[in-house]
Protein backbone atom coordinates (compact mmCIF):
# COMPACT_ATOMS: atom_id res chain seq x y z
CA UNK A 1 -24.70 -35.16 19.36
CA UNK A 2 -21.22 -34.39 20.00
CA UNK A 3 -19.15 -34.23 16.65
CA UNK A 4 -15.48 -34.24 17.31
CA UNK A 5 -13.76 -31.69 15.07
CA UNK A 6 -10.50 -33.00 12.92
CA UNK A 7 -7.35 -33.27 14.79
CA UNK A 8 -6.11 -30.64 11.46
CA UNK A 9 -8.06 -27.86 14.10
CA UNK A 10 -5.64 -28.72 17.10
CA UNK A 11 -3.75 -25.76 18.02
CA UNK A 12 -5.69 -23.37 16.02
CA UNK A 13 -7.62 -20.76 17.57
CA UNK A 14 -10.21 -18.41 16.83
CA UNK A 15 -9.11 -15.78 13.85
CA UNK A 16 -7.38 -13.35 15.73
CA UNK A 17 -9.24 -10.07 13.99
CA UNK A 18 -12.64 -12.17 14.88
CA UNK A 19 -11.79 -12.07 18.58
CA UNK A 20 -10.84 -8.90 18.27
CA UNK A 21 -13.96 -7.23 16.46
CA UNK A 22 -16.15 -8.63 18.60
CA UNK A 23 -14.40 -7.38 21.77
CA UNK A 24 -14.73 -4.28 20.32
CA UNK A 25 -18.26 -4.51 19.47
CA UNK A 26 -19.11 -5.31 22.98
CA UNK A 27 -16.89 -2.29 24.04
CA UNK A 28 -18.98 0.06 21.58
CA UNK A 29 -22.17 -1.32 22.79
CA UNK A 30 -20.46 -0.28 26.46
CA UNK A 31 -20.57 3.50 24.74
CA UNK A 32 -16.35 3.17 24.89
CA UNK A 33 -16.22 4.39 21.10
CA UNK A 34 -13.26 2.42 20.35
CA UNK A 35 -11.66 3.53 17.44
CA UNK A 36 -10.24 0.58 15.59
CA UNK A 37 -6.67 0.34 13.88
CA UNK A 38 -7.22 -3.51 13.18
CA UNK A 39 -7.86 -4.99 9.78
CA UNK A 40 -7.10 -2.67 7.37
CA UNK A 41 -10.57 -2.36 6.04
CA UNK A 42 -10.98 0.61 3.51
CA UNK A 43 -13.48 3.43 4.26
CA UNK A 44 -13.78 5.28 1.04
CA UNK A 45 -15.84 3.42 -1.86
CA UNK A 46 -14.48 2.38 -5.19
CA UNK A 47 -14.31 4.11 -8.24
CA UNK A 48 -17.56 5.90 -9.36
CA UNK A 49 -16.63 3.89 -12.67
CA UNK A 50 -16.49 0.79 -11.04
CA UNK A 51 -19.56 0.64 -9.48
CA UNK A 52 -21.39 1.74 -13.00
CA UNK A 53 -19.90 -1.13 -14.39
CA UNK A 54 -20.60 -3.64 -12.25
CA UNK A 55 -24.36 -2.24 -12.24
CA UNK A 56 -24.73 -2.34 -15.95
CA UNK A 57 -22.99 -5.57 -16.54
CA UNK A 58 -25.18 -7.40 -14.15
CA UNK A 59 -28.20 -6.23 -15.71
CA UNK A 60 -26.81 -8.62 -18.47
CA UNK A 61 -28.40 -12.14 -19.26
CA UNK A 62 -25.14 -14.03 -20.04
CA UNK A 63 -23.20 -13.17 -16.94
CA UNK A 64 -24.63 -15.49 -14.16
CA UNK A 65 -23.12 -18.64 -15.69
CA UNK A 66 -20.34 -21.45 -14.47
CA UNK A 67 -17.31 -19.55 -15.30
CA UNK A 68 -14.01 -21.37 -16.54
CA UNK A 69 -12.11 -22.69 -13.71
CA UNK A 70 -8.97 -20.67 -14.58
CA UNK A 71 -11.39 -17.09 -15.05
CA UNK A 72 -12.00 -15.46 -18.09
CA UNK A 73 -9.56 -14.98 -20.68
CA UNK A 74 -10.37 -11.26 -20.78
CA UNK A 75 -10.01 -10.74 -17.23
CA UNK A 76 -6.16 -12.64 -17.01
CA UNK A 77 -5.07 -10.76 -19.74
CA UNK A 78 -6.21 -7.31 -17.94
CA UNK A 79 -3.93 -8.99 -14.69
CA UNK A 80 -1.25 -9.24 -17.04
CA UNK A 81 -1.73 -5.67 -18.25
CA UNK A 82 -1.75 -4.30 -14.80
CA UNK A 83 1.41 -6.40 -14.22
CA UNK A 84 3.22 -4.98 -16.92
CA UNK A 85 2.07 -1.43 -16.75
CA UNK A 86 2.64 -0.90 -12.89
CA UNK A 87 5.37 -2.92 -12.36
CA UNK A 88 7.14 -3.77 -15.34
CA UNK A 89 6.41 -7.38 -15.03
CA UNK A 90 5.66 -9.78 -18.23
CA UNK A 91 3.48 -12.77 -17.45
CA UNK A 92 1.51 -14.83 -19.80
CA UNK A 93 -2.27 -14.38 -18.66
CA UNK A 94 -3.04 -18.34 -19.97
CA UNK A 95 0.08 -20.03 -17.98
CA UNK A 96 1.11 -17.35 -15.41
CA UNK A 97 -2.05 -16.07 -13.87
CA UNK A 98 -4.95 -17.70 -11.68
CA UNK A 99 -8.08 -15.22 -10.37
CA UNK A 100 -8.53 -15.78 -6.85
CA UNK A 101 -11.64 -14.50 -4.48
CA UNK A 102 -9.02 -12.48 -2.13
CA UNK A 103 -5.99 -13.23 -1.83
CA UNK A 104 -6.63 -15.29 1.90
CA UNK A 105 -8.20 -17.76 -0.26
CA UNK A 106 -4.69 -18.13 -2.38
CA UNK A 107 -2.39 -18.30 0.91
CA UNK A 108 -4.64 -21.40 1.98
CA UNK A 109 -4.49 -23.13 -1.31
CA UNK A 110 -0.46 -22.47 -0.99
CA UNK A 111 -0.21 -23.67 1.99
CA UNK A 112 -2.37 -27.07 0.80
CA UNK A 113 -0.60 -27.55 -2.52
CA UNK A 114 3.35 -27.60 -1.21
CA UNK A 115 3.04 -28.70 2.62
CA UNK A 116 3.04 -31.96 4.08
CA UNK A 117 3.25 -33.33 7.45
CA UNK A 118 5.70 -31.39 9.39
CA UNK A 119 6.95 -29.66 6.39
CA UNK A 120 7.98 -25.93 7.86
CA UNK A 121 7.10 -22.54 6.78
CA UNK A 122 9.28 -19.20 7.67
CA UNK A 123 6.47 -16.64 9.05
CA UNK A 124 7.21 -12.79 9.93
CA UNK A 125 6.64 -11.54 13.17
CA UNK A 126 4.98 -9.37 13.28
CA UNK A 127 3.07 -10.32 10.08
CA UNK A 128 -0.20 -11.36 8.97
CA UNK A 129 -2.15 -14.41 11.34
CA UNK A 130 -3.30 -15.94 8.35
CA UNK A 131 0.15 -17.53 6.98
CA UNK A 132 0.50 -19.25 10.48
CA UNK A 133 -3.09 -20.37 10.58
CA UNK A 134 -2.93 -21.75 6.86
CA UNK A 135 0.61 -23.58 7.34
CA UNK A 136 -0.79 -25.35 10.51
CA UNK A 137 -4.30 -26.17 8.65
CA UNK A 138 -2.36 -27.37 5.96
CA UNK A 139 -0.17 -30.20 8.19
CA UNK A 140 2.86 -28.09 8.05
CA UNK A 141 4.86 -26.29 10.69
CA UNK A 142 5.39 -22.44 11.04
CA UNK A 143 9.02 -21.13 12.22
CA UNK A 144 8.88 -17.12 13.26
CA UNK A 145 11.51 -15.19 11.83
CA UNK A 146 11.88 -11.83 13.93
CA UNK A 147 11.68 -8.34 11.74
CA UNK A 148 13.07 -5.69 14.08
CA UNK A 149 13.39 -1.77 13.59
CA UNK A 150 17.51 -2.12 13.37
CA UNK A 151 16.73 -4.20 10.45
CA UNK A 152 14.40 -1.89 8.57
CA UNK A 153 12.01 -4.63 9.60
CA UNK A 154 13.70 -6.86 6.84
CA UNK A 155 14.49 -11.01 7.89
CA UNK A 156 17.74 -11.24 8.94
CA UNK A 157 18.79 -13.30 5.91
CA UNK A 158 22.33 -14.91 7.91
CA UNK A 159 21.05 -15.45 10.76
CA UNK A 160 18.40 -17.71 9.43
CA UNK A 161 21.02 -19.32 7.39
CA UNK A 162 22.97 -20.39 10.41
CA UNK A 163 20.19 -22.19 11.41
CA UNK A 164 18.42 -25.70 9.69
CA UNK A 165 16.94 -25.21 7.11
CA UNK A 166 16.41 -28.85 5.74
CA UNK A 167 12.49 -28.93 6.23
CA UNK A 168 11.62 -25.45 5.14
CA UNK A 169 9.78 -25.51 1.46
CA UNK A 170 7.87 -21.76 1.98
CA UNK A 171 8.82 -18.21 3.19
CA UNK A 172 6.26 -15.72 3.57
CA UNK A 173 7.08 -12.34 2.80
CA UNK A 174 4.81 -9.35 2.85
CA UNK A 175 6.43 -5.29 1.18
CA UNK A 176 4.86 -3.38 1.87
CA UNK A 177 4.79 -4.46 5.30
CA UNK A 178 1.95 -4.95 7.67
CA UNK A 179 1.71 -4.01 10.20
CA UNK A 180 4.72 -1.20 10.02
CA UNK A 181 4.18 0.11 6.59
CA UNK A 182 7.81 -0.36 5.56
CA UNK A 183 8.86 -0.85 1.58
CA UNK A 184 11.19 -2.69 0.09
CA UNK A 185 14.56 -1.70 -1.51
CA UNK A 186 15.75 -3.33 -4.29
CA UNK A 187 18.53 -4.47 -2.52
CA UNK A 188 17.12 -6.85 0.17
CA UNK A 189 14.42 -8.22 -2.73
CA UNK A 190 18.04 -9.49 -4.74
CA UNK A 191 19.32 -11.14 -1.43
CA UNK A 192 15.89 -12.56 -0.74
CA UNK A 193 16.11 -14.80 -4.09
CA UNK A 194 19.41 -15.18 -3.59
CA UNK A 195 18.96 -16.74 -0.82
CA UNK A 196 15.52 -18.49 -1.64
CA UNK A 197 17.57 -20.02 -4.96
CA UNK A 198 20.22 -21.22 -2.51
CA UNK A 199 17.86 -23.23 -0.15
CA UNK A 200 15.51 -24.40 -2.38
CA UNK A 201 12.50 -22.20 -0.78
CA UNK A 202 9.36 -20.90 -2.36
CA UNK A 203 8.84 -16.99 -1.43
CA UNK A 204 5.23 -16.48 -1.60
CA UNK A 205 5.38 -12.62 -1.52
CA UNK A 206 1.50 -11.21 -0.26
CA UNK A 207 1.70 -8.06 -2.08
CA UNK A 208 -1.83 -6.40 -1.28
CA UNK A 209 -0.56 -2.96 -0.21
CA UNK A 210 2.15 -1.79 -3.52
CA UNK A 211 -0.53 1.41 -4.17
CA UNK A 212 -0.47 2.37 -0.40
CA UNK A 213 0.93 5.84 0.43
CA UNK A 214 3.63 4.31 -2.15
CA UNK A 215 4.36 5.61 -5.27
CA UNK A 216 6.67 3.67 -6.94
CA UNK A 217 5.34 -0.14 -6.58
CA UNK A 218 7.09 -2.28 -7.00
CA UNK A 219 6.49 -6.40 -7.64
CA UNK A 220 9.18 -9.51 -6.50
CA UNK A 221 8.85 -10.71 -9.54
CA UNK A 222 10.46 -7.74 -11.69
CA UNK A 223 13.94 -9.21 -10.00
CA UNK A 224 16.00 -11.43 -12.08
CA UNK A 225 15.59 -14.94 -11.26
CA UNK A 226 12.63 -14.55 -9.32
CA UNK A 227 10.13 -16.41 -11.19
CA UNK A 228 11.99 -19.38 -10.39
CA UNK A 229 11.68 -19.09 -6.79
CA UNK A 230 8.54 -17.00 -5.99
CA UNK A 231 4.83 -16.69 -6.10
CA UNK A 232 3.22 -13.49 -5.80
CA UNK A 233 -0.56 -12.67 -4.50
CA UNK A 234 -1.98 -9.17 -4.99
CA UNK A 235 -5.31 -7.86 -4.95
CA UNK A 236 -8.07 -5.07 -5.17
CA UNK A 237 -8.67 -4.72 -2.08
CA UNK A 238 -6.57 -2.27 -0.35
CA UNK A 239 -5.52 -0.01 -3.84
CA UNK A 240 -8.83 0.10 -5.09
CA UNK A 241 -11.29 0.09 -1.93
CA UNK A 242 -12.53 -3.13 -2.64
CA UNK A 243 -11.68 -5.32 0.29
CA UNK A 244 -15.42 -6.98 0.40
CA UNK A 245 -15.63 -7.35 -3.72
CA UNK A 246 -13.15 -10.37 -3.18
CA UNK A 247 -10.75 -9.90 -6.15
CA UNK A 248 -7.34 -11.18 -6.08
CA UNK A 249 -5.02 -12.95 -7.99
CA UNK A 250 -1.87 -15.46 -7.70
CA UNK A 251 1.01 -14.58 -10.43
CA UNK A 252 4.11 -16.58 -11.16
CA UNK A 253 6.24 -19.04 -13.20
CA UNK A 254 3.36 -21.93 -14.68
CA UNK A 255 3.18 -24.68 -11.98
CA UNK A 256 0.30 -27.41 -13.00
CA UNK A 257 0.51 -28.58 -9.49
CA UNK A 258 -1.04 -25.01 -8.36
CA UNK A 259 -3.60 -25.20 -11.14
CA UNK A 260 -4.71 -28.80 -9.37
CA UNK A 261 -5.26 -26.62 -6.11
CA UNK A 262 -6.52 -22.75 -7.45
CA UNK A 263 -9.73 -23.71 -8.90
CA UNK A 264 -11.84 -20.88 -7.72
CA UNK A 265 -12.95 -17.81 -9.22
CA UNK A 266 -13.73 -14.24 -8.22
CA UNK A 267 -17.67 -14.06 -8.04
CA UNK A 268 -18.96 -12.17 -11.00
CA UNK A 269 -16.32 -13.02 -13.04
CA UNK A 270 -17.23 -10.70 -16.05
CA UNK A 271 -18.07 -8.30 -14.15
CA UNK A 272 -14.63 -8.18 -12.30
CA UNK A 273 -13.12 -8.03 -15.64
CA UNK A 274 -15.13 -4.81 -16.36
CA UNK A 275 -13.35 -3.55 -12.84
CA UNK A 276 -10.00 -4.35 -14.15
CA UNK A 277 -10.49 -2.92 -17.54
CA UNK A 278 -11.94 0.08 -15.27
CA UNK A 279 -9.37 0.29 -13.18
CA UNK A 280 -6.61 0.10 -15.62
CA UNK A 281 -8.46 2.86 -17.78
CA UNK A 282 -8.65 5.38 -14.73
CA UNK A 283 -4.84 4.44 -13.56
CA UNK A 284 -3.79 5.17 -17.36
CA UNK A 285 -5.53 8.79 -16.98
């Protein structure tokens, strides 16, 4: 039988890191001994802590349920500990917070909730392949904005306001940046709302790496007027050495449309709360 695919696939290849771990497999296998700067995969384990937890909590008999749809309460109030501790942001855990498995699985679920048909998307380049693959997936458009070393690898902010910005609803953003590793100053986060608030553009800020050879992190949303432009993703899996655990989160201003959309939860959901209460515990040390 040949099954056509949905036209949605059009002009969306294979993920890039895919490709690229198997070419290096097959160079490995070729005795090459590739050493691989790709995905930014951690190769230390989590916290002794964390892994006692999660072993003694699912030895439990009341943890392998149907969790609520929005995750525990106990586990978005430790999300809107962290927040506050770390980076001096107040959210309300029941409104302001949604679990995610990853944070990928949040970019998609953007992507899905606020695009339509040639709707457009500003995407870094460099930057992560996801945001491009997700904004296409989702119907929408993606427009490259260039980050160069003579701009601290910051969007040149007047230069895309000289051009049209009529069908743009998202800008992705990512500070720390990948792939270069630069931070943000406080400075170009005030001129991004400012110019987010002007245009009428949601900055979804991927915020994954604040705990990296960093330490002063720092969140979009601790800049005035940001919750009213921006929605944040951030998860354990760079800071904590927990990239396959799949725990992230999406943080921002209540919006009931995202609620429609986010309906997933990080597997284990109890037990993730034990890794946030965990984490927080050893951070607070």
């Amino acid at each position: 039988m040949n099954m056509q695919t949905s036209s949605r696939l059009e002009g969306i290849g294979e993920y890039y890191f895919s490709q690229k771990l198997r070419e290096i497999e097959q160079l490995n296998k070729e005795g090459k001994q590739i050493i691989n700067l790709g995905i930014g995969s951690p190769d230390l384990a989590p916290h002794p802590d964390v892994i006692k937890v999660l072993q003694e909590t699912s030895a439990a008999d009341n943890v392998h349920a149907y969790q609520s749809y929005k995750g525990s309460p106990i586990l978005r109030n430790a999300i809107s500990g962290f927040y506050q501790k770390w980076y001096g942001v107040i959210v309300d855990p029941d409104t302001e917070v949604l679990p995610l498995i990853g944070s990928k699985e949040g970019i998609m679920h953007i992507c899905m909730t606020y695009l339509n048909t040639d709707d457009q998307a500003l995407i870094p380049n460099p930057g992560y392949p996801t945001y491009s693959s997700a904004v296409k997936l989702a119907g929408g458009n993606p427009v490259y904005y260039d980050l160069t070393l003579q701009n601290n690898w910051e969007p040149d902010l007047e230069a895309l306001e000289k051009t049209d910005l009529s069908k743009v609803k998202l800008m992705w953003v990512n500070y720390p940046h990948m792939p270069t590793g630069q931070l943000p100053s406080v400075r170009f986060f005030e001129s991004l709302i400012a110019f987010a608030t002007k245009h009428q553009i949601l900055i979804c800020h991927d915020n994954p790496y604040s705990f990296i050879l960093n330490e002063t992190p720092q969140s979009l949303l601790a800049i005035k007027g940001a919750k009213e432009v921006v929605v944040e993703l951030n998860s354990l899996s760079k800071s904590s050495n927990m990239a396959g655990w799949r725990v992230g989160m999406l943080v921002g201003k209540k919006k009931k449309e995202l609620t429609k959309c986010c309906v997933s939860n990080p597997i284990w959901i109890v037990v993730c709360t034990c890794q946030y209460n965990s984490l927080l515990q050893r951070r607070s040390a």
